[in-house]
N, C-alpha and C. Protein backbone atom coordinates (compact mmCIF):
# COMPACT_ATOMS: atom_id res chain seq x y z
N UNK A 1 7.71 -226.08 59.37
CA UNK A 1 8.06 -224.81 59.95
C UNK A 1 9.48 -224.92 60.49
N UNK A 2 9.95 -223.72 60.20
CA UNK A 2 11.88 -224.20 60.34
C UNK A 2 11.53 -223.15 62.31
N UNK A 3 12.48 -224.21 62.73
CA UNK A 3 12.65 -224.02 64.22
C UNK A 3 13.97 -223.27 64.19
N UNK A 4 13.69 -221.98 64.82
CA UNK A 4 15.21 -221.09 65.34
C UNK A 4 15.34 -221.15 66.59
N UNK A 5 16.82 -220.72 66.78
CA UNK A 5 17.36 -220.85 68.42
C UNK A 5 17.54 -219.25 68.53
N UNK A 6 17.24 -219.03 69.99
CA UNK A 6 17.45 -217.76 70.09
C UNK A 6 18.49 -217.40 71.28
N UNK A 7 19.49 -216.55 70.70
CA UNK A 7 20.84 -217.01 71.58
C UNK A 7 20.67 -215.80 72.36
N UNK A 8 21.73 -215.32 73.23
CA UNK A 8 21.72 -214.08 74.21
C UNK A 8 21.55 -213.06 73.31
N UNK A 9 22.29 -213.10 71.92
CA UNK A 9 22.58 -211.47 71.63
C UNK A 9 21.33 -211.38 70.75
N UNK A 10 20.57 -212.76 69.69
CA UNK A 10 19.82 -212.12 69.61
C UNK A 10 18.65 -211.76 70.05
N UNK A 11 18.19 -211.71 71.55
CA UNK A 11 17.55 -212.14 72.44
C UNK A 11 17.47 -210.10 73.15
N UNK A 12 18.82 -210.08 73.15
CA UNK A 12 19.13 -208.81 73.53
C UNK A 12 19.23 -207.47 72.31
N UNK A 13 19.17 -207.74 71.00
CA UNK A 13 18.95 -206.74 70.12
C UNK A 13 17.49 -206.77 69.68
N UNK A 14 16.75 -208.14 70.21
CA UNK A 14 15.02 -207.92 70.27
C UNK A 14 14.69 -207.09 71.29
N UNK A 15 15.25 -206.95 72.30
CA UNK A 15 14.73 -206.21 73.60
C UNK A 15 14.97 -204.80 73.22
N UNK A 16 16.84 -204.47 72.46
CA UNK A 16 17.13 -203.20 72.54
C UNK A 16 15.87 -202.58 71.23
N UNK A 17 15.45 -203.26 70.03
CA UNK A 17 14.69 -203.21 69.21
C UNK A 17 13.07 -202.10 69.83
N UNK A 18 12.92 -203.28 71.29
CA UNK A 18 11.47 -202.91 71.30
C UNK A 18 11.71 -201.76 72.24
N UNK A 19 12.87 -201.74 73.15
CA UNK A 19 13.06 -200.29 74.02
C UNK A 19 13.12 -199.57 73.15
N UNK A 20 13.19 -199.15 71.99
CA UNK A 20 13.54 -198.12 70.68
C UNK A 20 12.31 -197.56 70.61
N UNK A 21 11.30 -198.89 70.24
CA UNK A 21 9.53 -198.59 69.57
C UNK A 21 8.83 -198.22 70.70
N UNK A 22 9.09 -198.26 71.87
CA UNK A 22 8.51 -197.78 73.21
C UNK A 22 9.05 -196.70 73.71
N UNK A 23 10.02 -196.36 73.37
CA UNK A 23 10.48 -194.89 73.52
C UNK A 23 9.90 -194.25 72.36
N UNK A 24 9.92 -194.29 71.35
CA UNK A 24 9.05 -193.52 70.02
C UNK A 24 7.54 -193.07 70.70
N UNK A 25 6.79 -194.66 71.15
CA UNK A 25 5.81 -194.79 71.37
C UNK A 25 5.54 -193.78 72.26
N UNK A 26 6.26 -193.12 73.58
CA UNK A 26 5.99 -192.32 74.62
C UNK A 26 6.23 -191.01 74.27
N UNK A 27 6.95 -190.75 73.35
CA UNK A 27 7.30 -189.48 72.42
C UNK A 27 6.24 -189.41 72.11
N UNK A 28 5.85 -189.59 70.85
CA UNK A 28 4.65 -189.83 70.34
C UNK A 28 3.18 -189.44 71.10
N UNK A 29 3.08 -190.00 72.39
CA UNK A 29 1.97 -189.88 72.90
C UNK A 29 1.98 -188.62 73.91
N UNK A 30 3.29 -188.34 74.20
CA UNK A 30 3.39 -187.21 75.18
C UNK A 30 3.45 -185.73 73.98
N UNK A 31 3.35 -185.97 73.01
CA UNK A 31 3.20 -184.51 71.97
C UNK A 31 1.99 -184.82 72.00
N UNK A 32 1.22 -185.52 71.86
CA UNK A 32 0.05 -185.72 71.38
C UNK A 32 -0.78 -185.24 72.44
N UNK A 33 -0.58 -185.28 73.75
CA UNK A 33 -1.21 -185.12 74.78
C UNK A 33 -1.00 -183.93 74.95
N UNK A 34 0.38 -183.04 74.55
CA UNK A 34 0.23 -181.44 74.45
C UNK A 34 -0.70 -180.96 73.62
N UNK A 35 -0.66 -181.75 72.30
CA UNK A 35 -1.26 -180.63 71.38
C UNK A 35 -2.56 -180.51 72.01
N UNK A 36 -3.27 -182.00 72.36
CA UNK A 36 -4.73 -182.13 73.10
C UNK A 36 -5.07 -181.17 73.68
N UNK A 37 -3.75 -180.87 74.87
CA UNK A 37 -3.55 -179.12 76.21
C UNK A 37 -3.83 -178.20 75.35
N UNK A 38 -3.32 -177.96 74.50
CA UNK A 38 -3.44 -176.70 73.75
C UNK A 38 -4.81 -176.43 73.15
N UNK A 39 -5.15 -177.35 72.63
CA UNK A 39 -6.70 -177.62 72.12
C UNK A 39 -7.50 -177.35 72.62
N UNK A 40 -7.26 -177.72 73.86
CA UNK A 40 -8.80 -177.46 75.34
C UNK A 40 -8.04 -176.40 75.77
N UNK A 41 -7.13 -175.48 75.84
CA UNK A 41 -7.04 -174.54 76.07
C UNK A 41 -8.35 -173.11 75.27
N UNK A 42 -7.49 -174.02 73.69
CA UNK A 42 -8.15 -173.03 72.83
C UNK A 42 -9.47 -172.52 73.26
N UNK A 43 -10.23 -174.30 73.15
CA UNK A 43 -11.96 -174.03 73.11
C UNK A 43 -12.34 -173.67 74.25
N UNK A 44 -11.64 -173.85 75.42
CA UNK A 44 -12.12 -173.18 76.96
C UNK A 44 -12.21 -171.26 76.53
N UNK A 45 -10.90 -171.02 75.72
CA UNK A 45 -11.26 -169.86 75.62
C UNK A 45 -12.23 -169.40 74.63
N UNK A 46 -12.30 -169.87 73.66
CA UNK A 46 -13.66 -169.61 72.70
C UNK A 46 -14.75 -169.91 73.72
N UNK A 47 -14.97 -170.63 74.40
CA UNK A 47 -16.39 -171.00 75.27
C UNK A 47 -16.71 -169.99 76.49
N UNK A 48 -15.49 -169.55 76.64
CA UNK A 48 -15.71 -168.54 77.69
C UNK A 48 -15.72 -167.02 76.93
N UNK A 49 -15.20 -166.53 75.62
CA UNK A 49 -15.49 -165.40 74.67
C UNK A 49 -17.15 -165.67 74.41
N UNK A 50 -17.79 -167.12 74.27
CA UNK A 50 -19.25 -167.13 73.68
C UNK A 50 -19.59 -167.06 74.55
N UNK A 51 -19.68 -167.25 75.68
CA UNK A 51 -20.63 -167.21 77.20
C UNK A 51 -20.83 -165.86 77.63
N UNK A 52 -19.25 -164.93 77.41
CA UNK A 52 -19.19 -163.30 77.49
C UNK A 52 -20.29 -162.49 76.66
N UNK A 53 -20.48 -163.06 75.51
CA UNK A 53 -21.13 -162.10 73.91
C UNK A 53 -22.57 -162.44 74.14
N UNK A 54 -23.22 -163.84 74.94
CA UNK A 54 -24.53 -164.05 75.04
C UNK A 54 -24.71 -163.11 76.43
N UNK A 55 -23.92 -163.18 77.56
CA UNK A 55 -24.10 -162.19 78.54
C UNK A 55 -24.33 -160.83 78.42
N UNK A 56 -23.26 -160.47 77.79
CA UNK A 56 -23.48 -158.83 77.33
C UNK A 56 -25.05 -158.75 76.26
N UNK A 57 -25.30 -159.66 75.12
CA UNK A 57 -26.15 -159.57 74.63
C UNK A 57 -27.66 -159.64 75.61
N UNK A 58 -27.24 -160.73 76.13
CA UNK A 58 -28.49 -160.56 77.24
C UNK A 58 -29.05 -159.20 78.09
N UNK A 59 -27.80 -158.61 78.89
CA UNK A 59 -28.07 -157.35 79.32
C UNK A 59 -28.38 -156.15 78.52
N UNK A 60 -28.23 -156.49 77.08
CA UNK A 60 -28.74 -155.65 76.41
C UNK A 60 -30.43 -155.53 76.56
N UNK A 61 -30.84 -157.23 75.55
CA UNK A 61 -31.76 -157.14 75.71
C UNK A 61 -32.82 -156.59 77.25
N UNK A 62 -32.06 -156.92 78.13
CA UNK A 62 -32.90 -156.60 79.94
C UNK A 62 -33.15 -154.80 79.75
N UNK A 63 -32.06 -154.18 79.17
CA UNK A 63 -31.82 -152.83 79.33
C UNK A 63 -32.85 -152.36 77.97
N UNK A 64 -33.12 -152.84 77.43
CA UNK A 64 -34.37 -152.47 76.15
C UNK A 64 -35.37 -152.73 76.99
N UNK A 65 -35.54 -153.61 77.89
CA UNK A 65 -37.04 -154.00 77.95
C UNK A 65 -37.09 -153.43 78.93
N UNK A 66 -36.78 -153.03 79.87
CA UNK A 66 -36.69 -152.43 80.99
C UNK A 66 -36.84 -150.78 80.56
N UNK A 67 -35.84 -150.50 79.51
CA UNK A 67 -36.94 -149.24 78.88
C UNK A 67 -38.37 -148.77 78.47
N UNK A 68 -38.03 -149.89 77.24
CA UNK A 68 -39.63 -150.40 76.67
C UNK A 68 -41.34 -150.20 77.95
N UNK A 69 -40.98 -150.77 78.99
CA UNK A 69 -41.90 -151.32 80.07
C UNK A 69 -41.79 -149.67 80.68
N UNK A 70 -41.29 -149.08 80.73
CA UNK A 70 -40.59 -147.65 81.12
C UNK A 70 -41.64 -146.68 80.96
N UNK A 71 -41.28 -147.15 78.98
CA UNK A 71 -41.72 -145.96 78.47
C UNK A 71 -43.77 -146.27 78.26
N UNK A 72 -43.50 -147.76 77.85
CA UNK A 72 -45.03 -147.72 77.91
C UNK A 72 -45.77 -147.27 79.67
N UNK A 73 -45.40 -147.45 80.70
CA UNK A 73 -45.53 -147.35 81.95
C UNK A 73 -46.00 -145.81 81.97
N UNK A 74 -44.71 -145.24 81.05
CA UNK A 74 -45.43 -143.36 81.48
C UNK A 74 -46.56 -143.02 80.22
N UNK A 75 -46.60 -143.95 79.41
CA UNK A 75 -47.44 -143.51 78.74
C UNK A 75 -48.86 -143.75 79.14
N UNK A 76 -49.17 -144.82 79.89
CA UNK A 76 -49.93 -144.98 80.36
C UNK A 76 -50.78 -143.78 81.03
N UNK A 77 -49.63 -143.84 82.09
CA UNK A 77 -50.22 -142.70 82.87
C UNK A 77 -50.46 -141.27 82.89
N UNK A 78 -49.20 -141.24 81.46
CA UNK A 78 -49.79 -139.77 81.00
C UNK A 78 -51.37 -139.86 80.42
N UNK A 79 -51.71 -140.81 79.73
CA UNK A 79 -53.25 -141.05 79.31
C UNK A 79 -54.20 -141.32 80.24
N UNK A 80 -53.80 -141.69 80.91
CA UNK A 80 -55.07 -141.46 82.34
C UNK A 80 -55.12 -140.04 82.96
N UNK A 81 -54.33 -139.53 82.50
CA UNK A 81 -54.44 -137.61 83.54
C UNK A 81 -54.91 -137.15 82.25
């Protein structure tokens, strides 16, 4: 195995080398961590549009049955008089 010496400069264009790939590296991860924001933005709002459409659907259904129970209720009692 051949033995190298490693002198100041190239000692110092390994360092400036890896400050390069670690600056990429933080680029890199700080877009990545937006797009993520944006993402959970999205689905917070889809999750809160589906939570709205089962609510309203729900009060539908309450407002049928609450008729329903209504109407059988007077029918009842119209058949007892």
């Amino acid at each position: 195995m051949e033995r190298s010496t490693w002198t100041d400069e190239r000692l110092d264009d390994m360092v400036a080398r890896n400050e390069t790939r670690f600056e990429l590296l933080h680029d890199e991860m700080r877009e990545m961590r937006a797009e993520t924001r944006a993402e959970m933005r999205d689905l917070r709002a889809e999750v809160r549009e589906g939570f709205a459409t089962i609510n309203r659907n729900m009060m539908h259904l309450t407002i049928g049955m609450i008729g329903a129970f209504a109407a059988l209720f007077a029918a009842l009692v119209a058949q007892s008089f």
